[in-house]
Every structure is written in structure tokens, then in C-alpha cells.
Protein backbone atom coordinates (compact mmCIF):
# COMPACT_ATOMS: atom_id res chain seq x y z
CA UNK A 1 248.58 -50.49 127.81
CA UNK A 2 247.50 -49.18 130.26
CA UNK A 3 248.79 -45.71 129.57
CA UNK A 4 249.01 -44.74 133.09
CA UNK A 5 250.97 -41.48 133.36
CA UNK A 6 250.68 -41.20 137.01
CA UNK A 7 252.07 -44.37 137.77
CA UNK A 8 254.99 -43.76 135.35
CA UNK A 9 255.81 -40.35 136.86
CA UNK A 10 255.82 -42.33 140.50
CA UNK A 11 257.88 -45.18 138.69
CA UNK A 12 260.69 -42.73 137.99
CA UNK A 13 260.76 -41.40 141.93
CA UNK A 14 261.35 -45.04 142.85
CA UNK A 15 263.84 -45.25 140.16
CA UNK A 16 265.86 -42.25 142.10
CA UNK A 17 265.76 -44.98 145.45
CA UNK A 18 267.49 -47.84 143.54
CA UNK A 19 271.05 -48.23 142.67
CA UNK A 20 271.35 -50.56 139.87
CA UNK A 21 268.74 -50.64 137.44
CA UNK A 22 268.09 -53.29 135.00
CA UNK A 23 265.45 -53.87 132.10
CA UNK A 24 263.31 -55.82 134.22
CA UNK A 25 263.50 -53.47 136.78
CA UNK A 26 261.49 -50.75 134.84
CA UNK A 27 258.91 -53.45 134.64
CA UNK A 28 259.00 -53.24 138.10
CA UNK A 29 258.80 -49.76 138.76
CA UNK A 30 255.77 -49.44 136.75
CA UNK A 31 253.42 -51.41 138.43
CA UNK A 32 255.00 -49.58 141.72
CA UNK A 33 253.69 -46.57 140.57
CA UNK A 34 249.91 -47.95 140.32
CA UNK A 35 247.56 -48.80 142.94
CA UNK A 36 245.35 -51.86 143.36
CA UNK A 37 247.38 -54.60 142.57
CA UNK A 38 246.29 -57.69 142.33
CA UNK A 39 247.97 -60.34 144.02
CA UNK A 40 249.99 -61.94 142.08
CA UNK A 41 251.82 -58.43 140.13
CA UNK A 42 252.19 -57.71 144.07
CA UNK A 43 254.41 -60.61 144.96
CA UNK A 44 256.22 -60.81 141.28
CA UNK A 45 256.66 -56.78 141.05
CA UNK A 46 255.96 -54.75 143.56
CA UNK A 47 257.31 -56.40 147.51
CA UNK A 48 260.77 -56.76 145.34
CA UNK A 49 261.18 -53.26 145.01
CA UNK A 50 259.59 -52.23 148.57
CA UNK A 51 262.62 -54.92 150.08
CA UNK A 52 264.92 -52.85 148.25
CA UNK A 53 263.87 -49.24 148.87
CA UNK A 54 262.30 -49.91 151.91
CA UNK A 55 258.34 -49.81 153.24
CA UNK A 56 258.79 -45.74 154.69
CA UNK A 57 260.14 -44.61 151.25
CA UNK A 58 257.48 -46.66 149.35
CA UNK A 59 254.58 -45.50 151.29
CA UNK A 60 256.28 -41.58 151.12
CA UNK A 61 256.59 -42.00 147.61
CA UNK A 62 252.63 -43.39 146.87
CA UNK A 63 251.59 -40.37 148.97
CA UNK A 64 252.99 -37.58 147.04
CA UNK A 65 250.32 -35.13 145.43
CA UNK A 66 250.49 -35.62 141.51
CA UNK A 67 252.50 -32.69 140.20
CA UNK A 68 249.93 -30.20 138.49
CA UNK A 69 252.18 -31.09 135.24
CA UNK A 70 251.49 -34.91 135.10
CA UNK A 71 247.83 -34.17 135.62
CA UNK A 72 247.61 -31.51 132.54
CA UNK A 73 249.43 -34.13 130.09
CA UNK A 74 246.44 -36.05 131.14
CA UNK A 75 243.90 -33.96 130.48
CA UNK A 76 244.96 -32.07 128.00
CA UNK A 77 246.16 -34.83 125.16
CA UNK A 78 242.58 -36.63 124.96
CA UNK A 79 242.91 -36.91 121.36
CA UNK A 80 243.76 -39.59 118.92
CA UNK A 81 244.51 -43.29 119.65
CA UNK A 82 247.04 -42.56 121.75
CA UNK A 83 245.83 -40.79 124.61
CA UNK A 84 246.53 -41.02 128.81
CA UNK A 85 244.43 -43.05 130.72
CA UNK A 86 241.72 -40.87 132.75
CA UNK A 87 240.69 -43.61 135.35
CA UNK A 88 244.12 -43.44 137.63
CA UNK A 89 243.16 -39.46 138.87
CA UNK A 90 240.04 -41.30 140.61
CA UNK A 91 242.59 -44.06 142.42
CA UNK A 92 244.21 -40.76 143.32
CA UNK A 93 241.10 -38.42 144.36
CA UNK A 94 240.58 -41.28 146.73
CA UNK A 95 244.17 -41.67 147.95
CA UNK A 96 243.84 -37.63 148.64
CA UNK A 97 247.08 -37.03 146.21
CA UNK A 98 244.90 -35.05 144.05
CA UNK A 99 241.80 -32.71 144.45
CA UNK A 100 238.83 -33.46 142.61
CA UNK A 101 238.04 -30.27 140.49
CA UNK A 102 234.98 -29.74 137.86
CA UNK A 103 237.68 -30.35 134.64
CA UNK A 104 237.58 -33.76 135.73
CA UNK A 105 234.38 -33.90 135.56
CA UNK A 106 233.53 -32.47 132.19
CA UNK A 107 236.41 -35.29 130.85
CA UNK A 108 234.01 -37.71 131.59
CA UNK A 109 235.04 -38.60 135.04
CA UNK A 110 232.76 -39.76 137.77
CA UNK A 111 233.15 -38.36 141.18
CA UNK A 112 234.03 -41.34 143.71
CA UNK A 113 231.61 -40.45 146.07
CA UNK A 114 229.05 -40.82 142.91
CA UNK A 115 230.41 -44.18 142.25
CA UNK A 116 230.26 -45.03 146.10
CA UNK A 117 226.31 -43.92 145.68
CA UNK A 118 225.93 -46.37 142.55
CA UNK A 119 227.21 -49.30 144.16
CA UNK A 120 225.46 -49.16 147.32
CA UNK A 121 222.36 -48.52 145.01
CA UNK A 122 223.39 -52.10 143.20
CA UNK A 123 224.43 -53.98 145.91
CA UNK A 124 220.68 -53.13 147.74
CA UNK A 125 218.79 -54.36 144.27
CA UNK A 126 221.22 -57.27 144.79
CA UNK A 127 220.90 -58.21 147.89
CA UNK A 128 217.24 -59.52 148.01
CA UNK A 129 218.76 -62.16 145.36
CA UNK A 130 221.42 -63.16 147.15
CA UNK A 131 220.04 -66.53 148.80
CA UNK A 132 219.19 -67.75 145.33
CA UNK A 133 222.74 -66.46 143.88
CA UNK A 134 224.03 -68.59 146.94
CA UNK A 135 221.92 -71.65 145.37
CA UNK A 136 222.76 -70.78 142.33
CA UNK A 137 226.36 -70.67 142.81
CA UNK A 138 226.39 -74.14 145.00
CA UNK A 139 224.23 -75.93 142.01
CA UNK A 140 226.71 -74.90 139.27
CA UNK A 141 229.85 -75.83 141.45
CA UNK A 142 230.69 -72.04 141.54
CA UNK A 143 232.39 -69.84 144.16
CA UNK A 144 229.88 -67.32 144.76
CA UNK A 145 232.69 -64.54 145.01
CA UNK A 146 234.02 -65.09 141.45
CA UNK A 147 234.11 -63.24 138.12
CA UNK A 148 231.15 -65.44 136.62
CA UNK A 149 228.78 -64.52 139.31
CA UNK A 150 230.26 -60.89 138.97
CA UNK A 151 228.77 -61.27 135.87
CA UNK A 152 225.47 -62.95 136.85
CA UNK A 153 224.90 -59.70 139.12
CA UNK A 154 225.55 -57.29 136.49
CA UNK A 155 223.00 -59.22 133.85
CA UNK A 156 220.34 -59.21 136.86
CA UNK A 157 220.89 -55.56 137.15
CA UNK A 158 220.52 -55.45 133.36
CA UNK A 159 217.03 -57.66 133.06
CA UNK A 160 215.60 -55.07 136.22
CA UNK A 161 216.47 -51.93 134.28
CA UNK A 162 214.57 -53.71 131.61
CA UNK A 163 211.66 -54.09 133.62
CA UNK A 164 212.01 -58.06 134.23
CA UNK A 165 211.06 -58.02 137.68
CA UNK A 166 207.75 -57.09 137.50
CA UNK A 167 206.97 -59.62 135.22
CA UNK A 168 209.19 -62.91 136.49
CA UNK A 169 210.24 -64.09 140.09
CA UNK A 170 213.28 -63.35 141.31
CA UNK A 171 213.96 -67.52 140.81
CA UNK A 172 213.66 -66.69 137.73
CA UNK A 173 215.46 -64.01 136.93
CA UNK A 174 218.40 -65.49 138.51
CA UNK A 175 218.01 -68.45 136.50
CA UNK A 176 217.21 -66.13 133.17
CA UNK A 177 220.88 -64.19 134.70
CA UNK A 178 222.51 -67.08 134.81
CA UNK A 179 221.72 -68.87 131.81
CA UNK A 180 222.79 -65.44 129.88
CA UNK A 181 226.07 -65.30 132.10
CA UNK A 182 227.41 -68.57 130.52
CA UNK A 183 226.86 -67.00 126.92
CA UNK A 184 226.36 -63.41 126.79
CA UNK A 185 229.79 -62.21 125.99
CA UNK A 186 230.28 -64.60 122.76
CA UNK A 187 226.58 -65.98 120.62
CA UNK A 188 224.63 -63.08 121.38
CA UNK A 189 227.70 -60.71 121.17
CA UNK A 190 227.89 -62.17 117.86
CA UNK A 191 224.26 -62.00 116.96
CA UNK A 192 223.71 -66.39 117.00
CA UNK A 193 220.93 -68.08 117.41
CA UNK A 194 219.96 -69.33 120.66
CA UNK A 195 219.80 -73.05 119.22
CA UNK A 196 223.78 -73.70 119.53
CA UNK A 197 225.22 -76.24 121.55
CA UNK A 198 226.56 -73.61 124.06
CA UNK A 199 223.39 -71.65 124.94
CA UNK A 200 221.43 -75.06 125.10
CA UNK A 201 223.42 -76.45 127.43
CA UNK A 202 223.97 -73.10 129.60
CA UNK A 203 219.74 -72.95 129.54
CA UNK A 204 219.26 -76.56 130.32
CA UNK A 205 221.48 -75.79 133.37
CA UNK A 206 219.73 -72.98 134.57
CA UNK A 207 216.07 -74.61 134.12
CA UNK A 208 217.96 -77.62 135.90
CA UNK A 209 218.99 -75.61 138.35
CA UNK A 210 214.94 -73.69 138.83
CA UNK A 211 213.26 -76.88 139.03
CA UNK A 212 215.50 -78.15 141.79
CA UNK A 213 214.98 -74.49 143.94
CA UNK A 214 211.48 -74.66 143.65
CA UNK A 215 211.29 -78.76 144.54
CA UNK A 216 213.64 -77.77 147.72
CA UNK A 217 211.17 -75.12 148.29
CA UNK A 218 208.06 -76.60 147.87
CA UNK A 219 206.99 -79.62 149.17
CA UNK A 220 204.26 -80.88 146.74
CA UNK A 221 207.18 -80.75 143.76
CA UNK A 222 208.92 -84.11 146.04
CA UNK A 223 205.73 -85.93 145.12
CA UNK A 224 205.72 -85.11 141.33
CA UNK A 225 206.64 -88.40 139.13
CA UNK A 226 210.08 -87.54 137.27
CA UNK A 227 208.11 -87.55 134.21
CA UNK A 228 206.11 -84.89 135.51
CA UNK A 229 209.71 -83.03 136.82
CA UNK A 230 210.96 -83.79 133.18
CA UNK A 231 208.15 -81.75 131.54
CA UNK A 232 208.17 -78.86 133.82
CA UNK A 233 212.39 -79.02 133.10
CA UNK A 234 210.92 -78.47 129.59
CA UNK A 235 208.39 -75.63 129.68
CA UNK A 236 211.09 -74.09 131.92
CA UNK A 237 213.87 -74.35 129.45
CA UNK A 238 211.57 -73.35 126.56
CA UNK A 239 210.49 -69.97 128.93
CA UNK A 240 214.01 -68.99 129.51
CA UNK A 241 215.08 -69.10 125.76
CA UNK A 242 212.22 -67.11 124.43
CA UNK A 243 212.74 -64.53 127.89
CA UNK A 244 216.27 -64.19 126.80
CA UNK A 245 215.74 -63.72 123.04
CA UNK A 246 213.53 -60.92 123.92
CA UNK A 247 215.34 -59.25 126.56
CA UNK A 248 218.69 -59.99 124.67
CA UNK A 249 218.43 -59.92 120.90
CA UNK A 250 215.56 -57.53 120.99
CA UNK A 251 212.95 -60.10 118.98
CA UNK A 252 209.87 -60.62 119.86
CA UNK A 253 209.23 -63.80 122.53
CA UNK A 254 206.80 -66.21 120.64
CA UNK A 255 205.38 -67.38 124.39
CA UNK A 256 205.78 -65.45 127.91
CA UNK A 257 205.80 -68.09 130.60
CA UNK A 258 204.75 -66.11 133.91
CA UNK A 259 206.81 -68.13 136.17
């Protein structure tokens, strides 16, 4: 894994540029072959065999069109456990070594400029949040560019496509997004209850985190008595967990808190 043919057939041209090759070099070699590094495979892998073959032969090499071969062992062994990765002929569609063709399509590909559509479609439903994600990301000691807030977007997307904003503020759909961000992926993957220690404490941050937005934003919450703070902290954690059980576990909410 991955079972990247593409990058293995451009491993093996670099191969043909080195003179002594070792088993850790055909570690190398293979993350040559992909695109979109990340940083670190970059620096470990990738600029040692560039220093060695040199920057013209390595960009030569990533431009070459995909041999019509590589692409049909692709496509054409998409059965059983086994089978080639599809996602690396987009990487290539968009690096113009191959031409995007209607076969791709009917293997379940997405066009890019499709894809391009999509996320300019998400990042304008995001974008009116983005303040409060900014909040949101400052309360909880978060870098607002980070996989947990990637994953706080994608949930908010999730709660609008079930119909959550025109029912609940966009405070509180954050807050709902980010209280299901801390948990989503393990109690409710699971089918738990919502009364664990983990998805108490992830609610009681995101109510924590409401009540101070809307006492920063409005001025008659600085006069409230903390007693008064403490029971709003309450009807506001109470309001999330039913909002989430519903939206999340598909049960029905016992109250529906229009905040």
C-alpha cells in the first residue's frame, strides 16, 4: 500500500539514472515516482535521489506521458483485493501526462475540474463560518489550519446537508461540529452512548466554548451572575448532546433547544 503503478513505472526510469542501487534505494525510487509529497518523505526520500540524478532529469522524468500500457494494467485489473490504485491518473490528468478520457470516468473517477467545482462549492458554505472556526480554534488551543479543524469543516458540511442550518445558528453549529470532531471517528463509529467520559468532556468544551462567544458578543451576558453563566453552560451542553444524538446516531432528540 498504496498500489501506485504509475509511480512504480516512473521509479524504474529513475532507477536507469543511478549507478549503484541498494535496498533502500528502491524505497527511494518509489516515492520519486509519486507526486504530492509531504514534507518530511520529501527530505528523507525524494531530494536524495534528485542530488544524485540531478533536478533536469527529475523534472524530465515526472513529465513523461504515462505509457498507454501502465494505464490499461490500471484499468483493466479492478478486480479482487488486489487491485491498482485509480486515484494517481487524476495527479496525472492534472500534471497533463495523461488525457482524461470517458473510461476513467465510468471507473469511478471524478474529473478534476469536477472536484475543483466541489471545493469551491465547500469552501463558500465554509467561509461564512470562518470567524467562529477562528474562535473556535483559539478557545481550544488549536491551529486553525490543522487536521482536527479539517475535520470540524467536513462535520459542518455534514450537519448543513442535514438541514441543521435552518434550524440552529451558525454558533451553534460550529459548536455542535466541534463537539462531534473530538469524538466522531471512535463512540459513535462504534455505536456508544453519548454519556462516556470522552463525549462529555468534548461537549462540555464546546458549550464552554458557546457561552464564552456569545458573552464576547453580547454585552448583557458580562452582567449575568456566574450562577446564571453556569446554568446556561448547562442547557447548552444538554442541547448539543440531544442535537448530536439526532443528527448522529439517528434517534430521536428528547428536547430541541432553538439556540
Amino acid at each position: 500500500m498504496p498500489r501506485n503503478l504509475i509511480a512504480a513505472w516512473r521509479a524504474t526510469e529513475v532507477l536507469h539514472c543511478l549507478d549503484v542501487i541498494e535496498r533502500e534505494t528502491l524505497v527511494a525510487v518509489n516515492y520519486t515516482g509519486k507526486r504530492n509529497h509531504s514534507g518530511d518523505d520529501f527530505e528523507r526520500y525524494v531530494r536524495p535521489i534528485i542530488s544524485k540524478i540531478g533536478k533536469q532529469t527529475y523534472s524530465a522524468i515526472m513529465a513523461m506521458p504515462v505509457p498507454e500500457e501502465i494505464i490499461r494494467a490500471i484499468l483493466d485489473n479492478q478486480k479482487g483485493d488486489l487491485k491498482p490504485d485509480l486515484w494517481p491518473i487524476v495527479d496525472e490528468v492534472l500534471a497533463g501526462t495523461i488525457i482524461w478520457r470517458q473510461e476513467f470516468a465510468n471507473a469511478g473517477l471524478e474529473h478534476p475540474d469536477e472536484t475543483d467545482a466541489k471545493k469551491r462549492a465547500k469552501k463558500e458554505k465554509i467561509a461564512k463560518f470562518e470567524y467562529l472556526l477562528i474562535s473556535y480554534a483559539k478557545f481550544r488551543n488549536r491551529p486553525r489550519d490543522s487536521v482536527v479543524m479539517d475535520d470540524v469543516e467536513k462535520i459542518i458540511l455534514e450537519l448543513i446537508g442535514k438541514g441543521a442550518d435552518r434550524t440552529y445558528s451558525d454558533c451553534a453549529i460550529v459548536a455542535l461540529a466541534g463537539a462531534a470532531g473530538d469524538f466522531i471517528g471512535s463512540e459513535l463509529a462504534d455505536g456508544n452512548c453519548f454519556d462516556c467520559h470522552r463525549t462529555r468532556e468534548a461537549i462540555s468544551k464546546s458549550a464552554q466554548w458557546l457561552v464564552f462567544e456569545w458573552t464576547n458578543s453580547h454585552f448583557a451576558f458580562l452582567f449575568w451572575k456566574s450562577t446564571g453563566k453556569l446554568c446556561l453552560l448547562s442547557l447548552i451542553e444538554n442541547f448539543l448532546r440531544q442535537t448530536l444524538n439526532e443528527c448522529f446516531s439517528q434517534k430521536p432528540a428528547d428536547v430541541k433547544v432553538p439556540v
